[in-house]
C-alpha atoms as a PDB file:
ATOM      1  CA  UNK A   1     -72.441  48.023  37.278  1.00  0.00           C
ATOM      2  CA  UNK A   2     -75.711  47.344  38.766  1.00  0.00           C
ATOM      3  CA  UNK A   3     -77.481  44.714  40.602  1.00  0.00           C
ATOM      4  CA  UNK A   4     -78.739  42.286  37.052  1.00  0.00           C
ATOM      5  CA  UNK A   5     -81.798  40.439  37.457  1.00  0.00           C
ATOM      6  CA  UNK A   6     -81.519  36.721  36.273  1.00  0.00           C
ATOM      7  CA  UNK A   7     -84.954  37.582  34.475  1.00  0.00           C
ATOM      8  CA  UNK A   8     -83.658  40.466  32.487  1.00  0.00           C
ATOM      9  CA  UNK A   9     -81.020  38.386  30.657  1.00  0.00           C
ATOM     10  CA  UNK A  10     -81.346  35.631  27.463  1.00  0.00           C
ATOM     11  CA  UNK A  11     -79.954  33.111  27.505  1.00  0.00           C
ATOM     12  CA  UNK A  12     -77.068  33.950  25.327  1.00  0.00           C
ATOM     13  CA  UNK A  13     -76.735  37.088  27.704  1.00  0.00           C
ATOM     14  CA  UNK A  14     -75.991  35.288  30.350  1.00  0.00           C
ATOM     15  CA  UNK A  15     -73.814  32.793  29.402  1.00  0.00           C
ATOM     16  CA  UNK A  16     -71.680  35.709  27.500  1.00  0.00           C
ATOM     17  CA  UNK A  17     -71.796  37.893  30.782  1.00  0.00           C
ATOM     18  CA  UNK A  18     -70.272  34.564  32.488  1.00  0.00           C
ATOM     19  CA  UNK A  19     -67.667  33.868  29.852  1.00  0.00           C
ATOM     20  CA  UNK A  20     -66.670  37.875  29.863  1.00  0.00           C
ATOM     21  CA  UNK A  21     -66.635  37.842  34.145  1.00  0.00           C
ATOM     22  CA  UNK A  22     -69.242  40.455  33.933  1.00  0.00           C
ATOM     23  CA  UNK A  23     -71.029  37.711  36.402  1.00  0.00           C
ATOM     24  CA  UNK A  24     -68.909  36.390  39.047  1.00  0.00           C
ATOM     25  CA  UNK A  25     -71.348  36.339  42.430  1.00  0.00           C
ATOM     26  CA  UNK A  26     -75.502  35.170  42.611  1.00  0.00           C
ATOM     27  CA  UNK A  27     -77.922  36.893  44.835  1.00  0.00           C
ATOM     28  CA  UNK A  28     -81.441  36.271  46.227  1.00  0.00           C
ATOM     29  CA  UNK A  29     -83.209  39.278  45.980  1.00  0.00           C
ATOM     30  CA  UNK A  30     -85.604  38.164  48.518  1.00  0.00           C
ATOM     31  CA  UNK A  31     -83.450  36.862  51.441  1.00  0.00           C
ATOM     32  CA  UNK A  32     -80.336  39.748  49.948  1.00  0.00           C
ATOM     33  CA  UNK A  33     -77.823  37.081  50.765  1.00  0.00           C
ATOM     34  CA  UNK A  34     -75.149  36.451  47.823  1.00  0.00           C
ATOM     35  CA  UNK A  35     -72.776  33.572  47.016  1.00  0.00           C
ATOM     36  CA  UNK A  36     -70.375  31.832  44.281  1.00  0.00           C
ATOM     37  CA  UNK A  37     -72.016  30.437  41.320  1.00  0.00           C
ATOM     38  CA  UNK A  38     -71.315  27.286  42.412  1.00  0.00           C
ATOM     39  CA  UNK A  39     -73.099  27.470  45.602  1.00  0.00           C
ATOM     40  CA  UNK A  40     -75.484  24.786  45.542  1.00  0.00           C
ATOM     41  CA  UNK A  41     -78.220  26.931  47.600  1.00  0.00           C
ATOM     42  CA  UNK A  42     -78.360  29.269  44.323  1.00  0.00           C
ATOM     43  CA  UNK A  43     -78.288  27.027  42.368  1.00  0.00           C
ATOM     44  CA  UNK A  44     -81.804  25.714  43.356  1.00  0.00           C
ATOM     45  CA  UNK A  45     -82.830  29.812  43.061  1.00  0.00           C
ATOM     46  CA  UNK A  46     -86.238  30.241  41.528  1.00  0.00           C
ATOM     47  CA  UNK A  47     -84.806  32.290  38.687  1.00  0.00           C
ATOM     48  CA  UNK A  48     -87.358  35.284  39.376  1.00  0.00           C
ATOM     49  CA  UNK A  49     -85.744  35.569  42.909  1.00  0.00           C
ATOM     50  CA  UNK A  50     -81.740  35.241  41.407  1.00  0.00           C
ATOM     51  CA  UNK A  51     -80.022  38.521  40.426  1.00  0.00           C
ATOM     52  CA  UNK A  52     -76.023  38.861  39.836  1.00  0.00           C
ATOM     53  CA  UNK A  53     -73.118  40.653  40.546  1.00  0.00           C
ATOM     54  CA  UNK A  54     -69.816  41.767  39.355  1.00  0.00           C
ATOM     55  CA  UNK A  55     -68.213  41.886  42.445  1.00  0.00           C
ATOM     56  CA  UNK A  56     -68.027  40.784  45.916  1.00  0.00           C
ATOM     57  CA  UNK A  57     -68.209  44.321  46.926  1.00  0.00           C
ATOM     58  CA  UNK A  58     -70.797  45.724  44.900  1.00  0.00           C
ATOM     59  CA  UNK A  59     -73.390  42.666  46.679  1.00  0.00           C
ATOM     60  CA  UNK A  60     -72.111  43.951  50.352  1.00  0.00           C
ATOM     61  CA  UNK A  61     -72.500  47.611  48.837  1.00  0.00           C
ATOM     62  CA  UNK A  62     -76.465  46.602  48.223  1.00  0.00           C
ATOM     63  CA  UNK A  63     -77.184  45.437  51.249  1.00  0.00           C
ATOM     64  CA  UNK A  64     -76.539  41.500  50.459  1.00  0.00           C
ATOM     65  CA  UNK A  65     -75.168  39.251  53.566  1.00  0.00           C
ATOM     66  CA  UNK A  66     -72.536  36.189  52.756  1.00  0.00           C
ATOM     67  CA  UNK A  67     -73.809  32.733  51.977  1.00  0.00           C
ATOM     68  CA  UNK A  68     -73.742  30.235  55.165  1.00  0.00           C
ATOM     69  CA  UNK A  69     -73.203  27.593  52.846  1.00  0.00           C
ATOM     70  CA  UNK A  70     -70.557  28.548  50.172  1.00  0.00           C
ATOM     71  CA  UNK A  71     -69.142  31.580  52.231  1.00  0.00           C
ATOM     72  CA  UNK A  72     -69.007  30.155  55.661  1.00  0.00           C
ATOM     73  CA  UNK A  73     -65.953  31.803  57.093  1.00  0.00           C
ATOM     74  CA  UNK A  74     -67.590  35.361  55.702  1.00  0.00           C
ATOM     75  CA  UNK A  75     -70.645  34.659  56.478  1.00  0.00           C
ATOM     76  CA  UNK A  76     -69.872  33.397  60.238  1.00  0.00           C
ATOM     77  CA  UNK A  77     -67.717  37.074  60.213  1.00  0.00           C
ATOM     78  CA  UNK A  78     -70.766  38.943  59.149  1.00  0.00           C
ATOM     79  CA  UNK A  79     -72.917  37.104  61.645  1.00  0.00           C
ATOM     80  CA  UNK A  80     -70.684  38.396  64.439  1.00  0.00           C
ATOM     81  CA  UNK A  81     -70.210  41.511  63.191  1.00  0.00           C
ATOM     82  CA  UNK A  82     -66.401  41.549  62.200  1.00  0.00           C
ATOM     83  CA  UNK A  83     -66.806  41.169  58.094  1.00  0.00           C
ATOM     84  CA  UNK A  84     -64.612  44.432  57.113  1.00  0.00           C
ATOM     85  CA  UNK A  85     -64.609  45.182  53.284  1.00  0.00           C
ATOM     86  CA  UNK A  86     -62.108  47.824  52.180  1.00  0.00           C
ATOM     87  CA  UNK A  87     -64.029  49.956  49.880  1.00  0.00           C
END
């Protein structure tokens, strides 16, 4: 599965993809830093900038850094270089 931008989905598309866990992490496209969908940071998103993800993996696989708010532990890894992801 791909990176899916927030502006390509329906309504109804999205909240199926959510209720089927084909949407489990949000993006900023812009900034390529990814979170939970409960992040508050995304949440405030403009929706043209938000794009989602399947997995953890697949966001660090397209060049997306961990939240600093929702991810802090990951994201304070990344920042010093030590976030490992088994592929």
């Amino acid at each position: 599965m791909a990176i899916i931008e927030h502006t390509a989905l329906t309504k109804s598309e999205l909240f199926s993809s959510l209720k089927q866990k084909k949407i489990q992490w949000a993006g900023n496209s812009k900034l390529k830093i990814y979170g939970t969908l409960q992040c508050k940071s995304g949440k405030r998103l403009k929706m043209e900038n938000r794009v989602f993800f399947n997995s953890e993996k697949e966001a660090v696989q397209e060049g997306y850094r961990p939240c600093g708010h929702c991810m802090r532990e990951d994201y304070m890894a990344w920042k010093n270089n030590t976030l490992i992801f088994v592929v």
